[in-house]
C-alpha atoms as a PDB file:
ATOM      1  CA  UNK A   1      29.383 -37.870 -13.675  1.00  0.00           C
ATOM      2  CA  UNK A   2      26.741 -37.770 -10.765  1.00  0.00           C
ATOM      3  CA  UNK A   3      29.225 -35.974  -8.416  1.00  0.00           C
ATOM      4  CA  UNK A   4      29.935 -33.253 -11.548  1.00  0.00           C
ATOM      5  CA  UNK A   5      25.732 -32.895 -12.139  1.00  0.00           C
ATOM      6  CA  UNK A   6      25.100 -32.229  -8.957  1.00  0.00           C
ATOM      7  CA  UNK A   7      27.224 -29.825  -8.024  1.00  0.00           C
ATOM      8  CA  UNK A   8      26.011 -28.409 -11.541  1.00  0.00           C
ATOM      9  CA  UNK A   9      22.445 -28.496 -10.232  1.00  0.00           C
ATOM     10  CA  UNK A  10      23.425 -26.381  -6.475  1.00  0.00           C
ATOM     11  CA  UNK A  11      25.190 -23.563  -8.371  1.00  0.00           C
ATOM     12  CA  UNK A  12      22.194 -22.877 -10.913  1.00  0.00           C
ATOM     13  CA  UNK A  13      20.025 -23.193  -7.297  1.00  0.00           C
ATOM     14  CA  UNK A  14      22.469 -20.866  -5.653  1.00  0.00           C
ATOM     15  CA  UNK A  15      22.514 -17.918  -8.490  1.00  0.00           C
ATOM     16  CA  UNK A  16      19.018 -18.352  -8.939  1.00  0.00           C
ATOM     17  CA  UNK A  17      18.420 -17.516  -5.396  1.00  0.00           C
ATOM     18  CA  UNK A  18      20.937 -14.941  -5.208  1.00  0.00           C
ATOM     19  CA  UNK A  19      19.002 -13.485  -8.237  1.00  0.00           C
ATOM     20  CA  UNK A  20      15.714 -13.422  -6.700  1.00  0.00           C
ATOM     21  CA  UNK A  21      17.068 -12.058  -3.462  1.00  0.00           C
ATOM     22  CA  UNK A  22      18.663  -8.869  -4.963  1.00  0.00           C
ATOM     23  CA  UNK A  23      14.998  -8.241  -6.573  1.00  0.00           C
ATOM     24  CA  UNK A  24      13.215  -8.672  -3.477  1.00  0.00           C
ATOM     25  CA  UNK A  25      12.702 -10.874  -1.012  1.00  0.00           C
ATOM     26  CA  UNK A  26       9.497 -12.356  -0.054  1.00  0.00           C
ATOM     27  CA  UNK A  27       9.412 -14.272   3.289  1.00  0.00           C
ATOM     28  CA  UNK A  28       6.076 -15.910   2.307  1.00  0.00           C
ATOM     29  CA  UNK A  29       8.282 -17.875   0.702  1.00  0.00           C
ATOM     30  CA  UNK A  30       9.505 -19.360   3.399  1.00  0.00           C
ATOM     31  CA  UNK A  31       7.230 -18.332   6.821  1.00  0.00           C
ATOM     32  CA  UNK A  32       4.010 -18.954   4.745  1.00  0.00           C
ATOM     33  CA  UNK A  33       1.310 -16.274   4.714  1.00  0.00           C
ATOM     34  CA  UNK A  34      -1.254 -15.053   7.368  1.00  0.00           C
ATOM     35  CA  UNK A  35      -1.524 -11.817   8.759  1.00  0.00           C
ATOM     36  CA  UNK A  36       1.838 -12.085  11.291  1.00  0.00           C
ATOM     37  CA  UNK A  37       4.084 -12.169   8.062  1.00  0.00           C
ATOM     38  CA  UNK A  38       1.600  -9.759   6.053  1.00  0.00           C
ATOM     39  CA  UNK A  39       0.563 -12.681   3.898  1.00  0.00           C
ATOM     40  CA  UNK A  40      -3.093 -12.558   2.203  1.00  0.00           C
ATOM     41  CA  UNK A  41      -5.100  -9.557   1.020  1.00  0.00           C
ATOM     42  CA  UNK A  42      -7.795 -10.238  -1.191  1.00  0.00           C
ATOM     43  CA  UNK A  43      -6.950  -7.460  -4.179  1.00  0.00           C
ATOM     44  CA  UNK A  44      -5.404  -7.977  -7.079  1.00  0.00           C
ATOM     45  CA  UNK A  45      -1.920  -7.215  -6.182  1.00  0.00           C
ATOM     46  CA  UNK A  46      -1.311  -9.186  -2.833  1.00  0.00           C
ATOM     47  CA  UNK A  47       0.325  -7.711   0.355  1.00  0.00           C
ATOM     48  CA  UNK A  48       3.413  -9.203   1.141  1.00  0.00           C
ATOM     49  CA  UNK A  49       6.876  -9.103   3.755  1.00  0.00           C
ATOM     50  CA  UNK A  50       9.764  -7.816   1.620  1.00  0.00           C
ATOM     51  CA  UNK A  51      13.139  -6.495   2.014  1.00  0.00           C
ATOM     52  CA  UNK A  52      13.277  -2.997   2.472  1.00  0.00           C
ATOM     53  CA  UNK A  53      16.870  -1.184   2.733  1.00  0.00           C
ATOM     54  CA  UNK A  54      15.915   2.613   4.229  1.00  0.00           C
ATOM     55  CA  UNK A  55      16.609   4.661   6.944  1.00  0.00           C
ATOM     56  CA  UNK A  56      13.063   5.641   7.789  1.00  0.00           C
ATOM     57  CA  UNK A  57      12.366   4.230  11.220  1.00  0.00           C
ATOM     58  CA  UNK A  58       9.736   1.398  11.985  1.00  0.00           C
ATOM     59  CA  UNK A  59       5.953   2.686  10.989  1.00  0.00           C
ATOM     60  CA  UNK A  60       6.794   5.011   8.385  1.00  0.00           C
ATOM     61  CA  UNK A  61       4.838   4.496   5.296  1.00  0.00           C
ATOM     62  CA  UNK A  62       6.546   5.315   1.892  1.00  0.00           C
ATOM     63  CA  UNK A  63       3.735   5.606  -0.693  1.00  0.00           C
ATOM     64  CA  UNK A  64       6.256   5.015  -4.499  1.00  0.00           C
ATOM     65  CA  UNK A  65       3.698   6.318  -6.488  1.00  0.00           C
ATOM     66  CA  UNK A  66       5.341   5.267  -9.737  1.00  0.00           C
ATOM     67  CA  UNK A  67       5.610   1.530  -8.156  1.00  0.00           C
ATOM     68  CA  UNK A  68       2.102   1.887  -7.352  1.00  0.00           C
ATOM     69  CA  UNK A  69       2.828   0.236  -3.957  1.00  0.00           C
ATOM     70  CA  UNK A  70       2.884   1.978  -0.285  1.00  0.00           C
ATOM     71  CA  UNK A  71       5.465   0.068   2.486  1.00  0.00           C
ATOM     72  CA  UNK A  72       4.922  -0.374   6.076  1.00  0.00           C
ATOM     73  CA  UNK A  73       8.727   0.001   7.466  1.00  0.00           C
ATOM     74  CA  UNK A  74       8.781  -2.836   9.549  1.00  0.00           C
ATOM     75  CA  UNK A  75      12.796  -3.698  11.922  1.00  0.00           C
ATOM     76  CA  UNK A  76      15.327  -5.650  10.442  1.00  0.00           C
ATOM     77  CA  UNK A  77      15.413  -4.184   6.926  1.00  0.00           C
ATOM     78  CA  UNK A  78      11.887  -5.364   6.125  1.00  0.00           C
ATOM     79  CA  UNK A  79       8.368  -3.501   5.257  1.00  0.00           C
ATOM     80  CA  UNK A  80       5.258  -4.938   4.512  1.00  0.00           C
ATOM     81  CA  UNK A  81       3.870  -4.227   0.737  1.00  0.00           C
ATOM     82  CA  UNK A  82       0.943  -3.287  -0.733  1.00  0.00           C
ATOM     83  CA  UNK A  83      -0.810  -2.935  -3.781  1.00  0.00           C
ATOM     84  CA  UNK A  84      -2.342   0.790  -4.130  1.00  0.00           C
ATOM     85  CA  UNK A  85      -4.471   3.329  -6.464  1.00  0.00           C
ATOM     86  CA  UNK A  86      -2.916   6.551  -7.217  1.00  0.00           C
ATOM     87  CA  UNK A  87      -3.968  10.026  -8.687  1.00  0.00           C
ATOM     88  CA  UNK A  88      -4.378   9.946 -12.617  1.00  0.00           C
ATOM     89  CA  UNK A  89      -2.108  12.233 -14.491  1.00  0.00           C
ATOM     90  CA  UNK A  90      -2.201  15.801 -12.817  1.00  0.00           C
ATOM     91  CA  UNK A  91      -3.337  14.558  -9.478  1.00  0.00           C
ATOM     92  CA  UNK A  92       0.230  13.083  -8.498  1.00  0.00           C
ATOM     93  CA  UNK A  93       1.485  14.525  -5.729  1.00  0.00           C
ATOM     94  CA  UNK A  94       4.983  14.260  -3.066  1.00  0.00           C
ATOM     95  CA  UNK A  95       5.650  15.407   0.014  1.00  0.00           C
ATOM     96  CA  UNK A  96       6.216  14.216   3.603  1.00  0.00           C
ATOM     97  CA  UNK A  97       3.263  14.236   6.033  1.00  0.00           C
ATOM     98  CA  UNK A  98       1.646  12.627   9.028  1.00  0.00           C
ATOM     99  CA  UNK A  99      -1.312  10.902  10.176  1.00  0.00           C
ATOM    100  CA  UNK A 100      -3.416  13.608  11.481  1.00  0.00           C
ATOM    101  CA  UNK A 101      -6.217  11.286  12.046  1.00  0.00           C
ATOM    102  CA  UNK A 102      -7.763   7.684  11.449  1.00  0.00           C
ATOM    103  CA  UNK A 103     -11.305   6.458  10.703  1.00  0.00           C
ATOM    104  CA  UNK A 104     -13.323   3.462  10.812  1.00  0.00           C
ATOM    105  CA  UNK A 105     -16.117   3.497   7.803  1.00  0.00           C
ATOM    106  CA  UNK A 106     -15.540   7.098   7.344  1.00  0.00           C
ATOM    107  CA  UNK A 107     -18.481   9.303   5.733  1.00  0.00           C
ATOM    108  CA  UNK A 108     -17.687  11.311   2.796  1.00  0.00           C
ATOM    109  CA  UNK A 109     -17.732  14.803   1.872  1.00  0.00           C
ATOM    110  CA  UNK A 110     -16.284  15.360  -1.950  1.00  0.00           C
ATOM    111  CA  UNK A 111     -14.662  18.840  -1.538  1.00  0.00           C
ATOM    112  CA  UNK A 112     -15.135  21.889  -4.010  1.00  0.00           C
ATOM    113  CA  UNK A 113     -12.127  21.129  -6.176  1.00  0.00           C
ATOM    114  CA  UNK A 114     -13.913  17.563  -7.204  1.00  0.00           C
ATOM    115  CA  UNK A 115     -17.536  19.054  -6.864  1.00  0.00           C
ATOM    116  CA  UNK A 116     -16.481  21.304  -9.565  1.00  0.00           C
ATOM    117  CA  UNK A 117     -15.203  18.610 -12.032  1.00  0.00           C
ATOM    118  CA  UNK A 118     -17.841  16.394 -10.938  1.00  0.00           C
ATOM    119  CA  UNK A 119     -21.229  18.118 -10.395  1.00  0.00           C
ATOM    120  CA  UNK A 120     -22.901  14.798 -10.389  1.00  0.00           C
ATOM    121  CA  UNK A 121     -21.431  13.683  -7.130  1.00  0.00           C
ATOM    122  CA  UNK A 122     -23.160  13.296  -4.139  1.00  0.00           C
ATOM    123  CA  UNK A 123     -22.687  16.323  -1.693  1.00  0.00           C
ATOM    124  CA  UNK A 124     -22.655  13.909   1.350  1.00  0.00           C
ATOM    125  CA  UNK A 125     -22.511  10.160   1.960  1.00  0.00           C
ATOM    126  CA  UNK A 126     -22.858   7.951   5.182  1.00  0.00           C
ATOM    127  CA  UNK A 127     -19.982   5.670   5.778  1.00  0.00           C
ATOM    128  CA  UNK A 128     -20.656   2.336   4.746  1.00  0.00           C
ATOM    129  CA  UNK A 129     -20.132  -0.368   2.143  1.00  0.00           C
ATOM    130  CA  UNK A 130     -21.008   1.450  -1.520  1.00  0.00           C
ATOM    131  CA  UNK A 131     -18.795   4.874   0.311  1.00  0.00           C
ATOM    132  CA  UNK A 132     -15.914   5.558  -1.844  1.00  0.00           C
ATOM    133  CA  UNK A 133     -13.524   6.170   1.005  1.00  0.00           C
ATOM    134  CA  UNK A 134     -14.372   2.640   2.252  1.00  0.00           C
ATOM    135  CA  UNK A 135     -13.873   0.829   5.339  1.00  0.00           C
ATOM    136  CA  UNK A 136     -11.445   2.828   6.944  1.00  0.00           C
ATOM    137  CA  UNK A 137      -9.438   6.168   5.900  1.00  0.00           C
ATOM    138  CA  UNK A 138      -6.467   7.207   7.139  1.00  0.00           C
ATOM    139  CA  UNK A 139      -6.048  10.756   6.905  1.00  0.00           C
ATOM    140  CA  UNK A 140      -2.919  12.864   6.111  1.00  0.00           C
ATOM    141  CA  UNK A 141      -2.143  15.998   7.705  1.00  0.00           C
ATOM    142  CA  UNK A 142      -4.348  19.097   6.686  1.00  0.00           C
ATOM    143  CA  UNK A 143      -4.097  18.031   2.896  1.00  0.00           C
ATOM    144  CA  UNK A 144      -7.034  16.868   1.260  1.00  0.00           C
ATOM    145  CA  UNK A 145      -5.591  13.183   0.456  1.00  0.00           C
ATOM    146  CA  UNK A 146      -6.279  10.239   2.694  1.00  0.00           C
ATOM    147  CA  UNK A 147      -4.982   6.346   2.076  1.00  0.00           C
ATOM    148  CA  UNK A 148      -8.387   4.788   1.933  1.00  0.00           C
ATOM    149  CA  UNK A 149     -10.179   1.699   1.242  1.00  0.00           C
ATOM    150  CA  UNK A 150     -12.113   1.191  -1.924  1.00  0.00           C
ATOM    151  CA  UNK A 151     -15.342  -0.566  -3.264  1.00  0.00           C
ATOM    152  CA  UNK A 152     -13.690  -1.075  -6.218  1.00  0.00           C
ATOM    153  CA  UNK A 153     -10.836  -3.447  -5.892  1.00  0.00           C
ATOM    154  CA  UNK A 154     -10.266  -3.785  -9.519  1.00  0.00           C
ATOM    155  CA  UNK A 155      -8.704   0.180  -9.573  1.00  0.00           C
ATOM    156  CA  UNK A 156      -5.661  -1.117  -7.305  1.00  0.00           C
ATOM    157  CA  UNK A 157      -2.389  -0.938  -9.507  1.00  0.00           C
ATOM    158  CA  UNK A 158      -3.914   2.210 -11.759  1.00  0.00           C
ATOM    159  CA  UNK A 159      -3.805   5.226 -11.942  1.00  0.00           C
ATOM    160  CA  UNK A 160      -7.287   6.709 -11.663  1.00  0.00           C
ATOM    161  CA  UNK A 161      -7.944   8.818  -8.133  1.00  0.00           C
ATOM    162  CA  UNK A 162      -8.014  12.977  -7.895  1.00  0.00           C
ATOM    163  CA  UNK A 163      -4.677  12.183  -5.389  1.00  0.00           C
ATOM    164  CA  UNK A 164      -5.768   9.688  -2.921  1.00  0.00           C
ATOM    165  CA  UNK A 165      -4.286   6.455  -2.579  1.00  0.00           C
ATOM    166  CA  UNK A 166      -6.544   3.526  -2.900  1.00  0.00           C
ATOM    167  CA  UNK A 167      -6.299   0.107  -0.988  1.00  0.00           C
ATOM    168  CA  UNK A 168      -8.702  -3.170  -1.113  1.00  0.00           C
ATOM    169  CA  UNK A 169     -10.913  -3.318   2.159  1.00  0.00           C
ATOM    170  CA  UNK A 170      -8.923  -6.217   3.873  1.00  0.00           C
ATOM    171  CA  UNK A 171      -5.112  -4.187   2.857  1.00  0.00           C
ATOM    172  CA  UNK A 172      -6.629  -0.858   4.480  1.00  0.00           C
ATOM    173  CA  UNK A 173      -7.839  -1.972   7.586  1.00  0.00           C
ATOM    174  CA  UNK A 174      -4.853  -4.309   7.902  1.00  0.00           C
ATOM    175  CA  UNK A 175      -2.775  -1.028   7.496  1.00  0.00           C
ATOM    176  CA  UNK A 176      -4.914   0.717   9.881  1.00  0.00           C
ATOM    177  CA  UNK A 177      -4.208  -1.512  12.658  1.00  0.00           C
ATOM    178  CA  UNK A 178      -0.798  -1.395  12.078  1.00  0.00           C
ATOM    179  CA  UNK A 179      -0.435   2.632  12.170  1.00  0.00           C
ATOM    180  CA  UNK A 180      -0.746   5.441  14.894  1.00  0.00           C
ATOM    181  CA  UNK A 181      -1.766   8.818  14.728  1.00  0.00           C
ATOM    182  CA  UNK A 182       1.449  10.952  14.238  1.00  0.00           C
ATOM    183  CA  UNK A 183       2.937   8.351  11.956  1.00  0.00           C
ATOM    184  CA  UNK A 184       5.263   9.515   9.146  1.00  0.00           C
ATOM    185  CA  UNK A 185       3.831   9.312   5.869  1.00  0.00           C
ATOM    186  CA  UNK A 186       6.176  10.011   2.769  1.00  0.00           C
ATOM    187  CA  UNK A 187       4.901   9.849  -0.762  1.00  0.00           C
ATOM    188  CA  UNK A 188       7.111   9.660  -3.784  1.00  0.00           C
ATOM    189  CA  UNK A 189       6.558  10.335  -7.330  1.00  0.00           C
END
């Protein structure tokens, strides 16, 4: 009876795992967290190492807008995730670009387009903390969209930017160390 219970007990372990591995597969589990495995990130929707079956080359990023999540392609099948803001309805965009250029506490200019909708804005702001564009902004190609930090961590997972794509403080800069100038950048609807 012990021999037939425990074999019981490894094939429920087995499928289990074999079901959790087809959804994705997290190597927090087991390497831990810390920045080397893209554990941490101090939003709502953590960063993590996850399996990632594509044929885009190491340091692509693939923004899945309807996810809500952008991946770093990382070797070996892998990417690291992250938890994003994108464009409310009629702001979504897709298209393949590339880092045209990167910035550390960027200042911020809203163009016409949102100057028009928004006449209250600001015409000009310093980078700093209460910036929108937040601690660093990663700009892409001659579009008007940039993956950027945020002051407002709780927007991460919705849906509420004119386009951009939104990342907690510690996720963007993490990202920005990780990227080059000239990096692919493909965003999916």
């Amino acid at each position: 009876m012990t021999r037939a219970f425990a074999f019981l007990i490894a094939a429920v372990t087995l499928l289990a795992a074999g079901h959790a591995q087809a959804e994705s597969f997290d190597t927090r589990e087991i390497m831990g967290s810390g920045p080397y495995f893209g554990g941490g990130g101090s939003g709502p929707i953590p960063r993590a190492t996850v399996y990632f079956n594509s044929n885009y080359p190491p340091g692509t990023i693939v923004v899945n807008t309807a996810e809500r999540r952008l991946y770093l392609v990382l070797p070996n099948g892998q990417a690291l995730r992250y938890g994003i803001g994108v464009g409310r309805d009629g702001f979504r965009w897709a298209g393949v670009h590339r880092i045209s250029a990167k910035k550390e506490w960027p200042s911020w200019t809203p163009p016409s387009q949102m100057l028009a909708r928004r006449p209250d804005l600001p015409r000009h702001m310093a980078g700093g903390i209460d910036n929108p564009l937040g601690a660093r902004a990663i700009y892409l190609g001659s579009t008007l969209y940039r993956i950027h930090g945020s002051n407002e961590p709780e927007t991460i997972g919705q849906a509420v930017s004119s386009g951009c794509f939104r990342m907690t403080n510690d996720d963007v800069t993490d990202l920005y160390n990780r990227v080059s100038v000239g990096a692919t950048v493909v965003v999916k609807n």
